[in-house]
C-alpha atoms as a PDB file:
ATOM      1  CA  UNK A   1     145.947 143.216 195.229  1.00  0.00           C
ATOM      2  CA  UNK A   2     149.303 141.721 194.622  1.00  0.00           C
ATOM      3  CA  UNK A   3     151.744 142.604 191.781  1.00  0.00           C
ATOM      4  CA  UNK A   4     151.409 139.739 189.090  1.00  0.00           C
ATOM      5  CA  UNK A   5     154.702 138.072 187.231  1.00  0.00           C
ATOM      6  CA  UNK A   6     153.791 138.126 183.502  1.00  0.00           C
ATOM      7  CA  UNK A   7     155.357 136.449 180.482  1.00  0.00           C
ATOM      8  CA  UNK A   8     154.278 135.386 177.240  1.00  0.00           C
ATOM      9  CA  UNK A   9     152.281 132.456 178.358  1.00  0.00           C
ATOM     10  CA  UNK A  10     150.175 133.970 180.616  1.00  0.00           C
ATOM     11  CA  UNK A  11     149.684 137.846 179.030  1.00  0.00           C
ATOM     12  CA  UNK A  12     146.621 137.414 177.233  1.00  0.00           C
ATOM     13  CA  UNK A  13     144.857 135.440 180.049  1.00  0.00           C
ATOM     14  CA  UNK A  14     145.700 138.216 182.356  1.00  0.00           C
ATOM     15  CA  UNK A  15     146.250 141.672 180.723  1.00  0.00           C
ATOM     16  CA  UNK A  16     144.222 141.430 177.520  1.00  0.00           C
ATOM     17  CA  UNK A  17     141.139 139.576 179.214  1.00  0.00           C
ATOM     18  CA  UNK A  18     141.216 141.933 182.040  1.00  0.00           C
ATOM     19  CA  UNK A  19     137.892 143.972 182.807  1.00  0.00           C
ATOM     20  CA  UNK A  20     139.555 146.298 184.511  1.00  0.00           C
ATOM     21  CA  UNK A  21     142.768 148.755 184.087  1.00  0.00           C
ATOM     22  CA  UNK A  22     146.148 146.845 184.120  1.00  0.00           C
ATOM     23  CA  UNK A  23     149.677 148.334 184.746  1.00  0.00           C
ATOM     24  CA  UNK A  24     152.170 147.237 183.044  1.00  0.00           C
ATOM     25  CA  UNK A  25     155.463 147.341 184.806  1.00  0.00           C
ATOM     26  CA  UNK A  26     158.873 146.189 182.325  1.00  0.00           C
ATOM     27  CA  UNK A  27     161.681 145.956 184.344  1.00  0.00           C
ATOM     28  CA  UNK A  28     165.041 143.858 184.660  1.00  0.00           C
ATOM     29  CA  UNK A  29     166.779 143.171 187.893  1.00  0.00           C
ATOM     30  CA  UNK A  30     169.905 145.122 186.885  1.00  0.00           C
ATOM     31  CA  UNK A  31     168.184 148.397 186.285  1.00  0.00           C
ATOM     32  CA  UNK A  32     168.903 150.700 189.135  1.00  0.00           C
ATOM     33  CA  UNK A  33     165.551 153.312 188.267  1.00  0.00           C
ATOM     34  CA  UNK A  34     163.414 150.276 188.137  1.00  0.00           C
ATOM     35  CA  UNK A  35     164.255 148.696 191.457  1.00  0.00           C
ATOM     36  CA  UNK A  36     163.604 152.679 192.709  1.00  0.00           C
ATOM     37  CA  UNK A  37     159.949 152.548 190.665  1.00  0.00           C
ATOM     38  CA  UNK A  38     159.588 148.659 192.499  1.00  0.00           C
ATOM     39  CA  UNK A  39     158.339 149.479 195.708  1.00  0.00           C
ATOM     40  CA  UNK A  40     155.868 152.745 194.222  1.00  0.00           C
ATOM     41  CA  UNK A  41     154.490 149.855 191.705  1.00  0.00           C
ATOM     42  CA  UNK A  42     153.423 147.860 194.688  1.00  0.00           C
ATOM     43  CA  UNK A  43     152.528 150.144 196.895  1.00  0.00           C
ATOM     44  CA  UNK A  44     149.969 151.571 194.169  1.00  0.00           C
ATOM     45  CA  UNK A  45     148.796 147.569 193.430  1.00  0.00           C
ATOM     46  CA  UNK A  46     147.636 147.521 197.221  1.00  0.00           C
ATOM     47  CA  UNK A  47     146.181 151.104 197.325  1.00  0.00           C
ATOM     48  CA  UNK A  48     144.166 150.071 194.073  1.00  0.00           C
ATOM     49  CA  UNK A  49     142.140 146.978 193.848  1.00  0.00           C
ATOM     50  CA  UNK A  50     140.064 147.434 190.350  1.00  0.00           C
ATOM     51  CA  UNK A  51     143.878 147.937 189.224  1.00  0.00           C
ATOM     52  CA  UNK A  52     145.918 144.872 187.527  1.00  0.00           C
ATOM     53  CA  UNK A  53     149.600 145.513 188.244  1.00  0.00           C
ATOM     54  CA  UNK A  54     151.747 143.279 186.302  1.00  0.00           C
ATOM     55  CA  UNK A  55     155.416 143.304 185.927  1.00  0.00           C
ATOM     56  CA  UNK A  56     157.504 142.030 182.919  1.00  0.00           C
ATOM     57  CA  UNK A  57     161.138 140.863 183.130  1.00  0.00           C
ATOM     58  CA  UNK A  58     162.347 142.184 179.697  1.00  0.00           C
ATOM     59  CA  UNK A  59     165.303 140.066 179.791  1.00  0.00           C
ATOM     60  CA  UNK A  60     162.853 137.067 180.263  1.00  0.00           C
ATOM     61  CA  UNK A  61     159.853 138.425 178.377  1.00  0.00           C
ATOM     62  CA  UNK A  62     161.831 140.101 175.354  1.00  0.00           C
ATOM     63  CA  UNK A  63     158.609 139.300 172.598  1.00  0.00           C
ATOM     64  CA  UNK A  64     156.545 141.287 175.076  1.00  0.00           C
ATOM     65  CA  UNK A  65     159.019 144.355 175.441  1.00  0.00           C
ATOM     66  CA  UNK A  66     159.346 144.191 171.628  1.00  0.00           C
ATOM     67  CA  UNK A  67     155.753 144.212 171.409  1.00  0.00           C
ATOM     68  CA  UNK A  68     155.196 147.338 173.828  1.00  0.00           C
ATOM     69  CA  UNK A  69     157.751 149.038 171.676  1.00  0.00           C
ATOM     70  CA  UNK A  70     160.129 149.225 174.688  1.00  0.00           C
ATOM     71  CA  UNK A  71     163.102 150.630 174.153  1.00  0.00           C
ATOM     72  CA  UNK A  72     164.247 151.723 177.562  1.00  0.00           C
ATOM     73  CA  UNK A  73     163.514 150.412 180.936  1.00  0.00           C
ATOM     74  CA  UNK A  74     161.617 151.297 183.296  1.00  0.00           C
ATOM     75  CA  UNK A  75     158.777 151.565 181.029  1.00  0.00           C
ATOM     76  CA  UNK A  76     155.179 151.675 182.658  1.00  0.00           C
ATOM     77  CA  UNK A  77     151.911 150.731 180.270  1.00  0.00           C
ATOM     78  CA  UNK A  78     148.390 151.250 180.972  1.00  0.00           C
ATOM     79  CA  UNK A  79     145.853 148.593 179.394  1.00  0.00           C
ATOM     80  CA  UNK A  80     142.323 148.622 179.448  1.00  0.00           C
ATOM     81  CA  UNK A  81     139.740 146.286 177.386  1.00  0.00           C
ATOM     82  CA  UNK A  82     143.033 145.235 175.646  1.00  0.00           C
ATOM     83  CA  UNK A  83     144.183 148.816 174.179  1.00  0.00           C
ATOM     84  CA  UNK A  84     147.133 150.696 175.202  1.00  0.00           C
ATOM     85  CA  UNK A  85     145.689 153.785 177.031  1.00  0.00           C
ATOM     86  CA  UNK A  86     149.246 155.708 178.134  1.00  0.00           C
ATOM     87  CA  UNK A  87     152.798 154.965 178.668  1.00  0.00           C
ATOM     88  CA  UNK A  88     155.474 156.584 180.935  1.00  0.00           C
ATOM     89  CA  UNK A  89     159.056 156.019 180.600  1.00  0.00           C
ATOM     90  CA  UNK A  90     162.053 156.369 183.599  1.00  0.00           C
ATOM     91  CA  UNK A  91     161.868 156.972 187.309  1.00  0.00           C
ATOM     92  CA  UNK A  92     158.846 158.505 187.699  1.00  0.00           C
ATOM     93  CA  UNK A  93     157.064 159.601 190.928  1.00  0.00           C
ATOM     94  CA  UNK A  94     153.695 158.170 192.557  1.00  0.00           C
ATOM     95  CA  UNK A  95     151.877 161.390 191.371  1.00  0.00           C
ATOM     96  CA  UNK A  96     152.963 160.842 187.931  1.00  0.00           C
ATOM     97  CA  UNK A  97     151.669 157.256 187.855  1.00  0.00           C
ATOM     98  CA  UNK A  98     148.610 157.714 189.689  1.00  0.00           C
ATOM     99  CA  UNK A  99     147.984 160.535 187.192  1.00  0.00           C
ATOM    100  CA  UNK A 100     148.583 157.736 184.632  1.00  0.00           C
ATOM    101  CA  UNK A 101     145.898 155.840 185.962  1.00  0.00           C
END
């Protein structure tokens, strides 16, 4: 499956309706460790089909990161049935995130 661009208009319909688990990737383009965590994010969104992968633009989306509580960038959320189920923050490795999951 193919990472999904989420913002406000669109996050309920696709995160909080989901039936399955979503990743949430926030991100900005300037952020060096989250253009390294980029490619991992995708490469787990084709590896993982009954996974939502979803990434938020906090400079775009800045409701959502207030929302999520998200202080520093990259921040990765899990969601399922609409809770938050775990959260890691920074540059992490595949192994941490599939461990997430």
């Amino acid at each position: 499956m193919s990472v999904l661009h989420v913002g406000k208009s669109n996050f309920d319909e696709i995160v909080m309706k989901a039936q399955n688990k979503v990743l949430l990737d926030f991100w900005a383009p300037w952020c060096g460790p989250c253009q390294m965590i980029g490619p991992v994010v995708e490469e787990i969104a084709q590896e993982n089909e009954h996974i939502t992968v979803c990434k938020i633009n906090v400079d775009e989306e800045v409701e959502l990161a207030v929302r999520f509580g998200v202080s520093s960038i990259p921040t990765l959320v899990v969601m399922e049935k609409g809770e938050k189920t775990g959260q890691l923050v920074g540059y992490r490795p595949k192994a941490d995130i599939e461990k997430l999951l």
